[in-house]
PDB file of N, CA and C in Angstrom:
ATOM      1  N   UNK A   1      -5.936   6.822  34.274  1.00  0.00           N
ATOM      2  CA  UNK A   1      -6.536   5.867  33.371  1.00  0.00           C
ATOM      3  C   UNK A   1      -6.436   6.416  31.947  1.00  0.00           C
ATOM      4  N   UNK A   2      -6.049   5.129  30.752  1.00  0.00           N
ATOM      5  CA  UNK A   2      -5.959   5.844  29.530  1.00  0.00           C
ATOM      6  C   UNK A   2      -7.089   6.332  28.737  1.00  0.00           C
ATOM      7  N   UNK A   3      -7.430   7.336  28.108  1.00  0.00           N
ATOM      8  CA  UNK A   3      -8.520   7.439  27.970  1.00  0.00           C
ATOM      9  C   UNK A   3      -9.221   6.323  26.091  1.00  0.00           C
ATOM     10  N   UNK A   4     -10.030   6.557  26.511  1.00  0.00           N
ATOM     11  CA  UNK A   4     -10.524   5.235  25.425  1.00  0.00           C
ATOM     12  C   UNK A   4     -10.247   5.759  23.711  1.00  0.00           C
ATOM     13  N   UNK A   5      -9.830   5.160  22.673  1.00  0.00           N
ATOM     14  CA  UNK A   5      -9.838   5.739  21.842  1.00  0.00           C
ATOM     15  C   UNK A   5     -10.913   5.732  20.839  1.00  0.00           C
ATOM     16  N   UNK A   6     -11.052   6.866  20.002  1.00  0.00           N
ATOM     17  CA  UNK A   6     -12.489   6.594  19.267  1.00  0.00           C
ATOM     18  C   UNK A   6     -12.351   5.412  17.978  1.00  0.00           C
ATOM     19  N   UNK A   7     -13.696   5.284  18.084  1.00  0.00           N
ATOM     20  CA  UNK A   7     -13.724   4.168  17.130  1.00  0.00           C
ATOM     21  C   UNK A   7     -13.448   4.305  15.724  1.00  0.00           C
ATOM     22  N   UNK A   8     -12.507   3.560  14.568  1.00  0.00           N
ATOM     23  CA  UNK A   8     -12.095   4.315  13.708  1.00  0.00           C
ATOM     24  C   UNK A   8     -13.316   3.799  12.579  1.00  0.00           C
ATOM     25  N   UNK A   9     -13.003   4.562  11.695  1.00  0.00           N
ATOM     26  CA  UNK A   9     -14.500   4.676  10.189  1.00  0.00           C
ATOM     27  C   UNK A   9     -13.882   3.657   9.358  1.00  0.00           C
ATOM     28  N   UNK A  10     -14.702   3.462   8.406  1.00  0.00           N
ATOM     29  CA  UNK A  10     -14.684   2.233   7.511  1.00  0.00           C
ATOM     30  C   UNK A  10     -12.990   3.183   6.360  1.00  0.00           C
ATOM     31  N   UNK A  11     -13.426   4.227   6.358  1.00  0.00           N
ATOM     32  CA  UNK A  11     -12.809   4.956   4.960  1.00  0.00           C
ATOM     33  C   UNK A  11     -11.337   4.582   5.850  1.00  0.00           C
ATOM     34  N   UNK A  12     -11.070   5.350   7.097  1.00  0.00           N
ATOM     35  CA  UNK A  12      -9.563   4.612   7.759  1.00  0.00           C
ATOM     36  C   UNK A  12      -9.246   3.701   7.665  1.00  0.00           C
ATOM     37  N   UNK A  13      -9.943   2.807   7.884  1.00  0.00           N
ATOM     38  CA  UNK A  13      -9.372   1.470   8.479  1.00  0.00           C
ATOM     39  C   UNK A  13      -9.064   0.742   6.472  1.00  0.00           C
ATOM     40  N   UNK A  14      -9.580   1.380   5.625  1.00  0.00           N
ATOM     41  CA  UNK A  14      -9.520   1.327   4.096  1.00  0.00           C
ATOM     42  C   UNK A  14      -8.006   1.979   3.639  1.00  0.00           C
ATOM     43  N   UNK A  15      -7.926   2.755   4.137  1.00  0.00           N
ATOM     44  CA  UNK A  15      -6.969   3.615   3.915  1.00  0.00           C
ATOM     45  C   UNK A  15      -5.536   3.397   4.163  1.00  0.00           C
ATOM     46  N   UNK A  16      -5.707   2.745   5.603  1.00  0.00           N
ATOM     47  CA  UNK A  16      -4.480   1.971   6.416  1.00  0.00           C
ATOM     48  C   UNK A  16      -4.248   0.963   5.199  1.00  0.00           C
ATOM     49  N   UNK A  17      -5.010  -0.078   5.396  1.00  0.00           N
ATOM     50  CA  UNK A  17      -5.155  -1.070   4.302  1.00  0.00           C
ATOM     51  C   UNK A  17      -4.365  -1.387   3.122  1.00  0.00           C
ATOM     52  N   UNK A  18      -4.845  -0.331   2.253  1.00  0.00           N
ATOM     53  CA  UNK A  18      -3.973   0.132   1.430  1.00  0.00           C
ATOM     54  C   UNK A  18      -2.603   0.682   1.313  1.00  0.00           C
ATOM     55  N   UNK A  19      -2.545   1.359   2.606  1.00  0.00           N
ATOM     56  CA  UNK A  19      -1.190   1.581   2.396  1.00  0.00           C
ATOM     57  C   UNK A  19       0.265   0.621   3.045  1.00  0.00           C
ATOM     58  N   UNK A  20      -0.535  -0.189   3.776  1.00  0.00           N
ATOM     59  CA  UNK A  20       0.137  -1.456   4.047  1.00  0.00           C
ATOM     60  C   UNK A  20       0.276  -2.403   2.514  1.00  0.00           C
ATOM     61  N   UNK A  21      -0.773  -2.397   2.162  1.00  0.00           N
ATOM     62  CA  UNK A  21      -0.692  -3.391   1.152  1.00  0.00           C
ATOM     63  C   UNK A  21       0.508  -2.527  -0.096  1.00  0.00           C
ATOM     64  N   UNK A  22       0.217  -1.623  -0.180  1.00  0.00           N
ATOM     65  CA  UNK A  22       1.445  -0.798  -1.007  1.00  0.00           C
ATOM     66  C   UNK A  22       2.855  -0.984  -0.627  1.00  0.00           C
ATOM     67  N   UNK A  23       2.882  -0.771   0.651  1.00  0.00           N
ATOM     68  CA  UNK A  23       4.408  -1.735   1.322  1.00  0.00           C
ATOM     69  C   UNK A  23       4.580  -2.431   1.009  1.00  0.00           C
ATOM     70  N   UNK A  24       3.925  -3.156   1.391  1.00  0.00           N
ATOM     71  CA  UNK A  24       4.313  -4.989   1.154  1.00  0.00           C
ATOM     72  C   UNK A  24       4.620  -5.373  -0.343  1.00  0.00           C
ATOM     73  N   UNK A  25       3.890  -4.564  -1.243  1.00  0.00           N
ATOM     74  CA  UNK A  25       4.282  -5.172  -2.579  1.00  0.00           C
ATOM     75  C   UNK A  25       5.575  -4.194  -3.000  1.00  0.00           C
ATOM     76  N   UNK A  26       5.806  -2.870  -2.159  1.00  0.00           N
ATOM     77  CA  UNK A  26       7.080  -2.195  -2.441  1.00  0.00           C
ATOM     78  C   UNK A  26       8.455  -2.955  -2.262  1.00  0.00           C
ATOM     79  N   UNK A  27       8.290  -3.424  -1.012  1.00  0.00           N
ATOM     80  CA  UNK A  27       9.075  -4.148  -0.199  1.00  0.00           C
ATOM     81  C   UNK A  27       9.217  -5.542  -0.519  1.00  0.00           C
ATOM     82  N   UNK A  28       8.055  -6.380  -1.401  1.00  0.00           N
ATOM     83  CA  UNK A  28       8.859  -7.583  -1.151  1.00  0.00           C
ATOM     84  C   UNK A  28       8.860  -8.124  -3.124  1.00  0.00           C
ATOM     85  N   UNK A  29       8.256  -7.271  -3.750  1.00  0.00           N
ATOM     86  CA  UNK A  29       8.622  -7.344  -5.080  1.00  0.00           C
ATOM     87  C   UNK A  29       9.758  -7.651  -5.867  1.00  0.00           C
ATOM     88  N   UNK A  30      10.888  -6.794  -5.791  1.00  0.00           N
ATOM     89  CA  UNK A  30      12.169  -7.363  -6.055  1.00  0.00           C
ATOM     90  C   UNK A  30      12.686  -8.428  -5.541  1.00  0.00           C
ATOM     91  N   UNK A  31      12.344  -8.732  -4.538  1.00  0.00           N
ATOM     92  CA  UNK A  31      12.838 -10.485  -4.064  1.00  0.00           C
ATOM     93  C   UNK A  31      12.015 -11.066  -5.092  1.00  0.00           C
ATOM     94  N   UNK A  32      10.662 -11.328  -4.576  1.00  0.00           N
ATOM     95  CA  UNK A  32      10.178 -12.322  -5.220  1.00  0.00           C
ATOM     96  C   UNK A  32      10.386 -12.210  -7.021  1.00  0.00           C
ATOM     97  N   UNK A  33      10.461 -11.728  -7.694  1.00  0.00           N
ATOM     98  CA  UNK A  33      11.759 -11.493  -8.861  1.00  0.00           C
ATOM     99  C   UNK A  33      12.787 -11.945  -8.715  1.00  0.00           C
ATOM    100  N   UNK A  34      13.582 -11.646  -7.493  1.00  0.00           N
ATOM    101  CA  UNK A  34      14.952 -12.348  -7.412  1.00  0.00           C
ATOM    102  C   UNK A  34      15.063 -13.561  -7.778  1.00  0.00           C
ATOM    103  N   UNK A  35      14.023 -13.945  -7.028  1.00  0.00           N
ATOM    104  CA  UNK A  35      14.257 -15.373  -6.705  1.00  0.00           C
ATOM    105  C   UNK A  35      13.378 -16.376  -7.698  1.00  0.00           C
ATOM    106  N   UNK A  36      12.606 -15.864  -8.960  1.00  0.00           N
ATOM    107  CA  UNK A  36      11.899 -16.428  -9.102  1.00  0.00           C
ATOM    108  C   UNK A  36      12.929 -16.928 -10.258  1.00  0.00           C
ATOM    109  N   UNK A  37      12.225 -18.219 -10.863  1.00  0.00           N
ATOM    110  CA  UNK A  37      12.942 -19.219 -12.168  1.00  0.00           C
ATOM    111  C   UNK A  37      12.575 -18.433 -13.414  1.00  0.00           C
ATOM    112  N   UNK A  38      11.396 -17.862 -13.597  1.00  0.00           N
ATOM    113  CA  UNK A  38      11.374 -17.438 -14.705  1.00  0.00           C
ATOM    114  C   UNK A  38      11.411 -16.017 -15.265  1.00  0.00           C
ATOM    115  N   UNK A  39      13.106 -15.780 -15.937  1.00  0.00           N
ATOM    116  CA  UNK A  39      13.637 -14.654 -16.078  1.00  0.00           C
ATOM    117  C   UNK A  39      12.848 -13.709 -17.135  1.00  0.00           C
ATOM    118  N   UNK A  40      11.899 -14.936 -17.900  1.00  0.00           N
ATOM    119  CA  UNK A  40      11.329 -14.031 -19.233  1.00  0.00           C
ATOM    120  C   UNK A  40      10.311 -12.556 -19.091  1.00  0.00           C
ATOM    121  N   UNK A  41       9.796 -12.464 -17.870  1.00  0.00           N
ATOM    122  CA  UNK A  41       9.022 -11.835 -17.336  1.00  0.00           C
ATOM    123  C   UNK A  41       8.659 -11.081 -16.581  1.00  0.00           C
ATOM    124  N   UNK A  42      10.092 -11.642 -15.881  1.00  0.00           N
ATOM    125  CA  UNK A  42      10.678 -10.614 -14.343  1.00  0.00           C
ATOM    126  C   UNK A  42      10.085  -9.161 -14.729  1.00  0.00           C
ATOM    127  N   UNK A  43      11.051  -8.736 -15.254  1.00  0.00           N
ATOM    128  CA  UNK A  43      10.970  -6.797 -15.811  1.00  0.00           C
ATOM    129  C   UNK A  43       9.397  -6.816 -15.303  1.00  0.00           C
ATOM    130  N   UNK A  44       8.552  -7.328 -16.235  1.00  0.00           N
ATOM    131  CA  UNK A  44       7.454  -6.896 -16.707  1.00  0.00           C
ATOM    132  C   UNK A  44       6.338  -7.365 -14.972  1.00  0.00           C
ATOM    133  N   UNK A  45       6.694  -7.778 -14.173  1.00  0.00           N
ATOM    134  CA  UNK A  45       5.763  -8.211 -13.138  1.00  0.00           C
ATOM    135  C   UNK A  45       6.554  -7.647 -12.231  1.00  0.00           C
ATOM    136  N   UNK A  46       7.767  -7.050 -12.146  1.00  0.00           N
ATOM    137  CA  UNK A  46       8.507  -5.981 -11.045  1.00  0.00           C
ATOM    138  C   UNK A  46       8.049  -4.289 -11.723  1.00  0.00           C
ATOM    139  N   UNK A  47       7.891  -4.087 -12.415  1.00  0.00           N
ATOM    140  CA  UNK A  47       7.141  -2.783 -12.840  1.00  0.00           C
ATOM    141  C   UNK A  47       5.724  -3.045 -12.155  1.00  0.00           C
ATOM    142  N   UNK A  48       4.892  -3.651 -13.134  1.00  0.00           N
ATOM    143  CA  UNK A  48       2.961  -3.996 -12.744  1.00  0.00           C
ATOM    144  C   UNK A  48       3.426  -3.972 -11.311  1.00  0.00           C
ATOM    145  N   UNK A  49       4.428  -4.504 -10.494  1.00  0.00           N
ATOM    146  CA  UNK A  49       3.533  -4.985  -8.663  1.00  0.00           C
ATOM    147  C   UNK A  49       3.965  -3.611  -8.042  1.00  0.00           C
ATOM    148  N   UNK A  50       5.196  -3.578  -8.384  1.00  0.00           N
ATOM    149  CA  UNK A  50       5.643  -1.832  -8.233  1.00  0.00           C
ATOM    150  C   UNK A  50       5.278  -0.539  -8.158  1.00  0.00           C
ATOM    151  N   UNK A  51       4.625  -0.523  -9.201  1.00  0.00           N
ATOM    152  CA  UNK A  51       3.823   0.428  -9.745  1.00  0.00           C
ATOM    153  C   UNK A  51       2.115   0.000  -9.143  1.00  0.00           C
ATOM    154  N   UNK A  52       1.711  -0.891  -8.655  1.00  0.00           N
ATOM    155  CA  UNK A  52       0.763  -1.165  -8.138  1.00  0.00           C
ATOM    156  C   UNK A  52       1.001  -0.984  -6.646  1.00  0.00           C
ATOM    157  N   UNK A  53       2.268  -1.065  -6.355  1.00  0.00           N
ATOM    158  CA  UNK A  53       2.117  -1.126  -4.992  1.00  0.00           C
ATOM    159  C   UNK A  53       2.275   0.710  -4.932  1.00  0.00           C
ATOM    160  N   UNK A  54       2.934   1.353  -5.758  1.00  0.00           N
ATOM    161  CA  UNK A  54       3.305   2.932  -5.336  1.00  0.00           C
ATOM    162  C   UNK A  54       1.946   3.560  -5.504  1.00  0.00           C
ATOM    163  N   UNK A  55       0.941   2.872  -6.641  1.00  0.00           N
ATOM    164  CA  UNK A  55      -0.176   3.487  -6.477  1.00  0.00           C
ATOM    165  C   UNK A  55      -1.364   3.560  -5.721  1.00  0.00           C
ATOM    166  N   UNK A  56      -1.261   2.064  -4.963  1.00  0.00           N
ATOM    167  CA  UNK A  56      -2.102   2.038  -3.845  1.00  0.00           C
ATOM    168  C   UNK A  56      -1.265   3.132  -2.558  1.00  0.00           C
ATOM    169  N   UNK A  57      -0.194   3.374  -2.286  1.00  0.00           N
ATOM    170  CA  UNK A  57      -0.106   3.786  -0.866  1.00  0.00           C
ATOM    171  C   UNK A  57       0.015   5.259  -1.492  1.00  0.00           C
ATOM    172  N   UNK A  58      -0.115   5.789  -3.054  1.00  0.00           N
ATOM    173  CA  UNK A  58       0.045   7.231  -3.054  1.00  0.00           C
ATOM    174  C   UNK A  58      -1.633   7.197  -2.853  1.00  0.00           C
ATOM    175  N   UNK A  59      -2.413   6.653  -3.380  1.00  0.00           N
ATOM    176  CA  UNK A  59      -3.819   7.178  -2.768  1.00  0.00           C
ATOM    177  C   UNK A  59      -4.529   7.021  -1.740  1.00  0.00           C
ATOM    178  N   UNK A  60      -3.867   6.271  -0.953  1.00  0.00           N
ATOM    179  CA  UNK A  60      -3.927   6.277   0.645  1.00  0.00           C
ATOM    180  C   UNK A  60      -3.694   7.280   1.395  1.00  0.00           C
ATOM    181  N   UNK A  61      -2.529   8.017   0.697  1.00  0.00           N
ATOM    182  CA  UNK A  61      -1.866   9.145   1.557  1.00  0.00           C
ATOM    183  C   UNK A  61      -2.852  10.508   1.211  1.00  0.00           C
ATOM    184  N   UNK A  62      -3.401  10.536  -0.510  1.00  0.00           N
ATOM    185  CA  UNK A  62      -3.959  11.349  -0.862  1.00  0.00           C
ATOM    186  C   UNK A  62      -5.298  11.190  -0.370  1.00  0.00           C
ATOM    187  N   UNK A  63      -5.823  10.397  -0.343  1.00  0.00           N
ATOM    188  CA  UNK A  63      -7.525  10.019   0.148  1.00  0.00           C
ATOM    189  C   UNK A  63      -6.894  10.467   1.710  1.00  0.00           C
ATOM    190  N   UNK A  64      -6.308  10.271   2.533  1.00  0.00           N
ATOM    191  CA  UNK A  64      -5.892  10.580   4.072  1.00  0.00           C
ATOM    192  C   UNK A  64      -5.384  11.979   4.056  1.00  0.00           C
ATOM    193  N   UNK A  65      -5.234  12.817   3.243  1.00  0.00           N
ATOM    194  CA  UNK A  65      -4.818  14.037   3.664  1.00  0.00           C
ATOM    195  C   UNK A  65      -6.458  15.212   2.894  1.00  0.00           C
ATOM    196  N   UNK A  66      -7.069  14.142   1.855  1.00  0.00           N
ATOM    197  CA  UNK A  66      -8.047  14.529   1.718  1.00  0.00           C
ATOM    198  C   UNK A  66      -9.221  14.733   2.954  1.00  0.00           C
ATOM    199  N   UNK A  67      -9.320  13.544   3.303  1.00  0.00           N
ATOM    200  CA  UNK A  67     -10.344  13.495   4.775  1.00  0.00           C
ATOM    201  C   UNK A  67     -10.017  14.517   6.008  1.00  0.00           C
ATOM    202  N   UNK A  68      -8.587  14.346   5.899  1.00  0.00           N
ATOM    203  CA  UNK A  68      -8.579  15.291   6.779  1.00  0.00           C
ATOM    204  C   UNK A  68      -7.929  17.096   6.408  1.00  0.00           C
ATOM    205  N   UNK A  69      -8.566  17.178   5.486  1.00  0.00           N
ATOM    206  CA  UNK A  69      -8.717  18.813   4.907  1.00  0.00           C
ATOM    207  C   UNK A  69     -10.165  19.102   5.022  1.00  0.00           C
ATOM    208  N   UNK A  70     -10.986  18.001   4.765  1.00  0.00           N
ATOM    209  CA  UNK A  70     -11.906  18.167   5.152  1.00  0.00           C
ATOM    210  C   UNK A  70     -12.926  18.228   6.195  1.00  0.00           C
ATOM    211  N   UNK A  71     -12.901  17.077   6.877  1.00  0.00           N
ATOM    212  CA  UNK A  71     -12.900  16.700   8.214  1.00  0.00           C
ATOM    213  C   UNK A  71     -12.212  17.491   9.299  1.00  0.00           C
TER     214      UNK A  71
END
């Protein structure tokens, strides 16, 4: 039988979170730029989501290697 797994904490399940959400804006940013009509702005909203998305999953990784230096 598998054994049960423990229940995860608010700060994990925060953490995951974030670093999904950092994907997703890594990953689907330059499309949605690609594809969008208005060229005047592109640059400037593929940096901001970019850079928003690298900074949410670098402090995911850092808050997650924090917890568990400590922990």
């Amino acid at each position: 039988m598998a054994r049960p797994s423990r229940a995860r904490s608010a700060a994990e399940r925060i953490e995951d979170a974030m670093r999904e959400v950092g994907t997703l804006l890594i990953a689907f940013t330059p499309l949605d730029v690609a594809l969008s009509d208005g060229r005047i702005h592109a640059l400037s909203i593929l940096l901001l989501f970019l850079g928003l998305g690298v900074s949410l999953f670098a402090g995911a990784i850092v808050l997650e290697r924090k917890r568990h230096r400590v922990g």
